[in-house]
Protein backbone atom coordinates (compact mmCIF):
# COMPACT_ATOMS: atom_id res chain seq x y z
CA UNK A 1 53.40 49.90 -15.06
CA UNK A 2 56.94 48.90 -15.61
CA UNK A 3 59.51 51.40 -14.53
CA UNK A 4 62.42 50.09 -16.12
CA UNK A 5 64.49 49.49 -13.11
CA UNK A 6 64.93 46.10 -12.85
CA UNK A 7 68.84 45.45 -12.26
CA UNK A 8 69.67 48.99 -11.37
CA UNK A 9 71.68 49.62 -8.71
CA UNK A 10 70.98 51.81 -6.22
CA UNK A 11 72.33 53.11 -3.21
CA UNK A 12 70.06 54.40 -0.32
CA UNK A 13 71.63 56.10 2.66
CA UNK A 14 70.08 55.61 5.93
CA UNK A 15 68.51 52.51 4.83
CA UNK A 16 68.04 50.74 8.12
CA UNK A 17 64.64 51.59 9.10
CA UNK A 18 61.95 54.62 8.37
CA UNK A 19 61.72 56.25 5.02
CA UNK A 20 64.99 55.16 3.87
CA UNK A 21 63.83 51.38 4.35
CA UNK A 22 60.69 52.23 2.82
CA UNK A 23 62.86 53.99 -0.61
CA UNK A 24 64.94 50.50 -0.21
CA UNK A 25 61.97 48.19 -0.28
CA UNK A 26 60.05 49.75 -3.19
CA UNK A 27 63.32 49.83 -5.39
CA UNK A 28 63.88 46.34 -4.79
CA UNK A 29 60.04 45.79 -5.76
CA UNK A 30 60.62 46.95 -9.18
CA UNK A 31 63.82 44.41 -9.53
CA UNK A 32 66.42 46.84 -8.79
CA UNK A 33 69.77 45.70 -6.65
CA UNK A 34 70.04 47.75 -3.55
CA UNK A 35 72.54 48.86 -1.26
CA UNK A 36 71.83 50.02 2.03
CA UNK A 37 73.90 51.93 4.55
CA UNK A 38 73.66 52.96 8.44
CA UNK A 39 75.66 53.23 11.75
CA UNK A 40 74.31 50.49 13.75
CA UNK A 41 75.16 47.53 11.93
CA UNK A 42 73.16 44.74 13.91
CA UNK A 43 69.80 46.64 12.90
CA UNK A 44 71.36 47.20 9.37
CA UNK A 45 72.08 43.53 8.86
CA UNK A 46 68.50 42.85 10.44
CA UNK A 47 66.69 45.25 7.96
CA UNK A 48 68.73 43.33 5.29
CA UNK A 49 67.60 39.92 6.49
CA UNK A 50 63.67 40.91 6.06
CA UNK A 51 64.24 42.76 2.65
CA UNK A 52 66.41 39.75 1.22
CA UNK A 53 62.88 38.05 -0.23
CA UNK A 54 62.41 40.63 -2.18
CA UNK A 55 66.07 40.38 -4.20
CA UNK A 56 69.36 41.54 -3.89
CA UNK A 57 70.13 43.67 -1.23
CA UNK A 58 73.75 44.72 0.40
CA UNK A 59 74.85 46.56 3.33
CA UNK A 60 77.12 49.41 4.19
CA UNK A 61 77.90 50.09 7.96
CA UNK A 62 79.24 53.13 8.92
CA UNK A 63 78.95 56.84 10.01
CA UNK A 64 78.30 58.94 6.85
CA UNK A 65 78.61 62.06 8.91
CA UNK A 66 82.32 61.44 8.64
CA UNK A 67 84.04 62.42 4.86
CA UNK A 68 86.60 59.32 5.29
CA UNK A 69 83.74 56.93 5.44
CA UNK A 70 81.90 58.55 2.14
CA UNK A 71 84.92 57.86 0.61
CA UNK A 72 85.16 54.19 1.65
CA UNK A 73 81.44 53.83 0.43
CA UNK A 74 82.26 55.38 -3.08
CA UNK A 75 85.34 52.92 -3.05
CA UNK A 76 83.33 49.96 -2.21
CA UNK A 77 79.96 50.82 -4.48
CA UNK A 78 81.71 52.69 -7.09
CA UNK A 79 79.14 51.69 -10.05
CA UNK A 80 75.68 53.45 -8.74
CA UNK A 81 72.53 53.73 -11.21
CA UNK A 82 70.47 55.61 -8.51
CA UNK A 83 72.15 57.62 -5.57
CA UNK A 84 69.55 58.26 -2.95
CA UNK A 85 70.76 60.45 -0.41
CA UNK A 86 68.46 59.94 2.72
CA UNK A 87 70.98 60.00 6.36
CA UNK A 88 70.13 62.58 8.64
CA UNK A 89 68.60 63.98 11.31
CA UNK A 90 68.71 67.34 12.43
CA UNK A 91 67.82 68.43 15.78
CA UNK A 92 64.78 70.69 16.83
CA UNK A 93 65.79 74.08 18.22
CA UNK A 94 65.61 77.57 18.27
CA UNK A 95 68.20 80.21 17.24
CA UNK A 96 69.25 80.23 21.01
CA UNK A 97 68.86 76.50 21.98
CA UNK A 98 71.46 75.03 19.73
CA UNK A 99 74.91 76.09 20.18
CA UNK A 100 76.42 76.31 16.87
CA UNK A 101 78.53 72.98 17.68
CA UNK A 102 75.69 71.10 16.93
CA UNK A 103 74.58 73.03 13.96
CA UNK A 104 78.03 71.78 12.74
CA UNK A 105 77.91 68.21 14.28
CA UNK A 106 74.24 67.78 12.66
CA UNK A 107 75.06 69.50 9.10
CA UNK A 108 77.90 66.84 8.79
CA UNK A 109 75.21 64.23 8.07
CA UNK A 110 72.29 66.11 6.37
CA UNK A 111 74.24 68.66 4.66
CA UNK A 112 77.80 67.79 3.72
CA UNK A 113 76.81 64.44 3.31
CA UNK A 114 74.69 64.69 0.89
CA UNK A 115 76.93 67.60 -0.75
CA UNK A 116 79.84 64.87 -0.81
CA UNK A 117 78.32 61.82 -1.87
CA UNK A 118 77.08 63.64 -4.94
CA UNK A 119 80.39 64.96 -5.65
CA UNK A 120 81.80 61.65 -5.82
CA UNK A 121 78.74 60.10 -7.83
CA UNK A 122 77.80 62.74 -9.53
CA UNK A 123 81.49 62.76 -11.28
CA UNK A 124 81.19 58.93 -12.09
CA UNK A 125 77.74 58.76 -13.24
CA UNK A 126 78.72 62.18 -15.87
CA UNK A 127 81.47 60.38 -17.09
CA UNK A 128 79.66 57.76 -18.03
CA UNK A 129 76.77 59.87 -18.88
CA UNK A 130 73.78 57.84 -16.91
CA UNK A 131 72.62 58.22 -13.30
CA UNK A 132 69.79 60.16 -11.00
CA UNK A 133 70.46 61.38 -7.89
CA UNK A 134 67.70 61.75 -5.24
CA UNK A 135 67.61 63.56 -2.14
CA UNK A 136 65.01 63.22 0.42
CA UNK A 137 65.17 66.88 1.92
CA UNK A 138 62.31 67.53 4.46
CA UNK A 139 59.01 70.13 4.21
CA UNK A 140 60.97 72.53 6.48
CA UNK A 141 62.92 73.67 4.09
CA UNK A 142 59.92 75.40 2.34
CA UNK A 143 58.20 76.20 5.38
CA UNK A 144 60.73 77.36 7.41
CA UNK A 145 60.00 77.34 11.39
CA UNK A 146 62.13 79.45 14.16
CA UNK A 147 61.76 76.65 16.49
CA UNK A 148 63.33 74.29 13.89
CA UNK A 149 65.83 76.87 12.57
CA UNK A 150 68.95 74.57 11.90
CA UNK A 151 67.05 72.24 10.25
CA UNK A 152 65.06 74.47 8.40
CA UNK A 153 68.12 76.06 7.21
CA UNK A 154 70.35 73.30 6.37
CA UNK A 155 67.06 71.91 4.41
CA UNK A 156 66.75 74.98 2.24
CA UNK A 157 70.44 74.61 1.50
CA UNK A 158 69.47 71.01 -0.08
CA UNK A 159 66.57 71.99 -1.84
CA UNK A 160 68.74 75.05 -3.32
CA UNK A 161 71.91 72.67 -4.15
CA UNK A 162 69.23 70.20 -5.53
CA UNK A 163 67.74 72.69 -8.05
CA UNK A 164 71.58 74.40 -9.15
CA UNK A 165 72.68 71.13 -9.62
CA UNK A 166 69.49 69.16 -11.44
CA UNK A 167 69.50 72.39 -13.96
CA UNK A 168 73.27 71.80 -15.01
CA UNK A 169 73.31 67.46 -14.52
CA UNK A 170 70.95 67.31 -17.99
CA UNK A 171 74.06 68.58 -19.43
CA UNK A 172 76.00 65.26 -18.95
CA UNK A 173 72.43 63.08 -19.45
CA UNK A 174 72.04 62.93 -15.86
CA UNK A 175 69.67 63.99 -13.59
CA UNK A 176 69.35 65.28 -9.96
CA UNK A 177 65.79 65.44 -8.08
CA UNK A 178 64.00 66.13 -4.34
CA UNK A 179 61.37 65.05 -2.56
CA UNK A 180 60.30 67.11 0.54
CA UNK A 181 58.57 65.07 2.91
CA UNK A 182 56.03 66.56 5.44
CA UNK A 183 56.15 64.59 8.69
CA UNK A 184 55.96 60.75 8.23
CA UNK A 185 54.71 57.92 10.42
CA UNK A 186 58.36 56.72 11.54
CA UNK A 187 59.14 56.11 14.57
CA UNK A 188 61.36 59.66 15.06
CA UNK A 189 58.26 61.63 14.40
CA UNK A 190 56.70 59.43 17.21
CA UNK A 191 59.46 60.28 19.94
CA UNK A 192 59.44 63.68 18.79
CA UNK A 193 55.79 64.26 19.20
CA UNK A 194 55.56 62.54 22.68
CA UNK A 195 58.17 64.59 23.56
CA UNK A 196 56.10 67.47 22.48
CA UNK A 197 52.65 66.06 23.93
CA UNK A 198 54.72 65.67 27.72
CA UNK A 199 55.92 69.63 27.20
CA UNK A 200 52.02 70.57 26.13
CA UNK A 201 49.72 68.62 27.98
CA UNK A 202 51.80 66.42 30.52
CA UNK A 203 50.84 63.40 28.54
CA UNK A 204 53.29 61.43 26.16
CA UNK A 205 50.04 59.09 25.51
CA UNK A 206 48.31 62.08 23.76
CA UNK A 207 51.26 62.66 21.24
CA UNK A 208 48.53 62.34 18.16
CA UNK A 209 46.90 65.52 19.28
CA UNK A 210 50.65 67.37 19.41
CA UNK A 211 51.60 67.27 15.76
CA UNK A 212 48.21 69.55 15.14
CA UNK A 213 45.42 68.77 12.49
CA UNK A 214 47.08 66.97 9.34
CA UNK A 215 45.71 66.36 5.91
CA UNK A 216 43.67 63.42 5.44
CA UNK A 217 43.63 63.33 8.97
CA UNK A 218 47.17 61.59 9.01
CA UNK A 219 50.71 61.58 8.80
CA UNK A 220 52.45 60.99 5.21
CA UNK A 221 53.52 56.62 5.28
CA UNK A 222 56.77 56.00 4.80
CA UNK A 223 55.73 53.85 1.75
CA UNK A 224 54.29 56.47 -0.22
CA UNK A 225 57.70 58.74 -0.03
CA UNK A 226 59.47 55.42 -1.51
CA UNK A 227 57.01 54.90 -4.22
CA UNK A 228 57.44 58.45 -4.92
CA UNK A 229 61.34 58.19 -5.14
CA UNK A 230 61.21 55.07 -7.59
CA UNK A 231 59.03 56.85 -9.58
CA UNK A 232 61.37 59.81 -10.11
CA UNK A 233 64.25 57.89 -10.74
CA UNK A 234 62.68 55.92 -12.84
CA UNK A 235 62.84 56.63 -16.88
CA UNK A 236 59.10 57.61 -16.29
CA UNK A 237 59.64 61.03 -15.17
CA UNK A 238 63.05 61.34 -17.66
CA UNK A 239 62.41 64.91 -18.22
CA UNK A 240 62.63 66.24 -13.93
CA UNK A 241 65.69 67.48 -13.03
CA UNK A 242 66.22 70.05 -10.64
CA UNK A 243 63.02 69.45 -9.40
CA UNK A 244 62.01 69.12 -5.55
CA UNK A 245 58.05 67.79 -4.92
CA UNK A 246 56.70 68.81 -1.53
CA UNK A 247 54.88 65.84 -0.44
CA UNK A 248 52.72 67.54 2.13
CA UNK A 249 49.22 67.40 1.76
CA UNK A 250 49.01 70.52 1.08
CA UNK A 251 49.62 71.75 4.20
CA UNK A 252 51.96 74.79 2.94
CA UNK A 253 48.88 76.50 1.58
CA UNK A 254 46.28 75.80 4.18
CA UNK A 255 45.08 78.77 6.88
CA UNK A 256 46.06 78.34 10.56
């Protein structure tokens, strides 16, 4: 199936390794030019290096969480087909175990960043009335969990900003989707879950068993949330906007 993207340009956030590198690949798949971005620019330029066989792809190092670098991004990749906001990692935590600090240090990223770069692209791509922006938001923010609270919250915020958003961008031809991944095979979700398995049953080594019973019997891949996000940026699905697809197995809806 052709998707029609072949010499779009898009910009993926957080590009450097896990789902964002997995967005990154399956754009340039389809022929599209890619920009990547990240803090640590050795792995950046690395990622770049094994992608580069597959076409044109650029880098962007720097820390997103801080507005002055969004702005230098927007003034160096000013001309974006496809924004896909994917930077961030929010911490796990309950109510009590994060001081609000780093509910503000960690919304910079996830939240503001994503609230910022689609100010600035979102007012370029409406005045030239062509563009889809899409955010990679996380399950949590459906299925929100106490002992995940900030991220859960600053999640729900993104789905919510998503929707307003994709429901006015038609307006000005453009549109504005989400995809809510469930937990993916990256190699966060690994650290997190030994970290989990150690707390449990005194055993990093039986991390698996610590993330519970999953759908299919595994974790999402990293490969099928790109697919996914080429797919609705693609002239394919021309008629979503301010629409967020959990990509969770169903999970949501299944008994404890």
């Amino acid at each position: 199936m052709d998707l029609a993207l072949a010499g779009r340009s898009v910009l993926v956030t957080g590009g450097s390794r896990g789902i964002g590198r997995a967005v990154a690949e399956s754009f340039l798949r389809e022929g599209a030019r890619v920009v990547i971005t990240g803090r640590n620019a050795t792995q950046l330029d690395a990622t770049a290096g094994e992608l580069a066989v597959l076409g044109d792809v650029r880098v962007f190092a720097g820390d997103l969480a801080q507005a002055g670098e969004r702005e230098r991004l927007f003034a160096a990749h000013p001309t974006i087909d496809v924004l896909v906001n994917n930077a961030g990692a929010i911490p796990g935590g309950d109510l009590f175990g994060l001081a609000l600090q780093q509910w503000i240090e960690s919304w910079q990223l996830k939240v503001f960043g994503y609230v910022h770069l689609m100010q600035l692209y979102l007012e370029a791509m409406k005045a030239r009335r062509d563009g889809v922006v899409v955010n990679v938001i996380g399950m949590a923010g459906q299925a929100p969990r106490f002992e995940y609270v900030c991220g859960s919250a600053g999640n729900a915020a993104l789905i919510a900003l998503t929707r307003a958003v994709g429901a006015k961008s038609v307006d000005w031809n453009v549109r504005v989707v989400g995809i809510n991944p469930s937990p993916t095979r990256t190699s966060r979700i690994e650290t997190i879950a030994r970290r989990k398995a150690e707390d449990r049953f005194g055993d990093p080594e039986r991390w698996r068993e610590a993330l519970g019973p999953l759908p299919f019997g595994r974790l999402a891949e990293p490969e099928e949330i790109g697919d996914l996000a080429v797919m609705l940026a693609s002239p394919r699905a021309a008629y979503l906007s301010g629409t967020v697809v959990d990509v969770d197995g169903g999970q949501m809806f299944r008994g404890q």
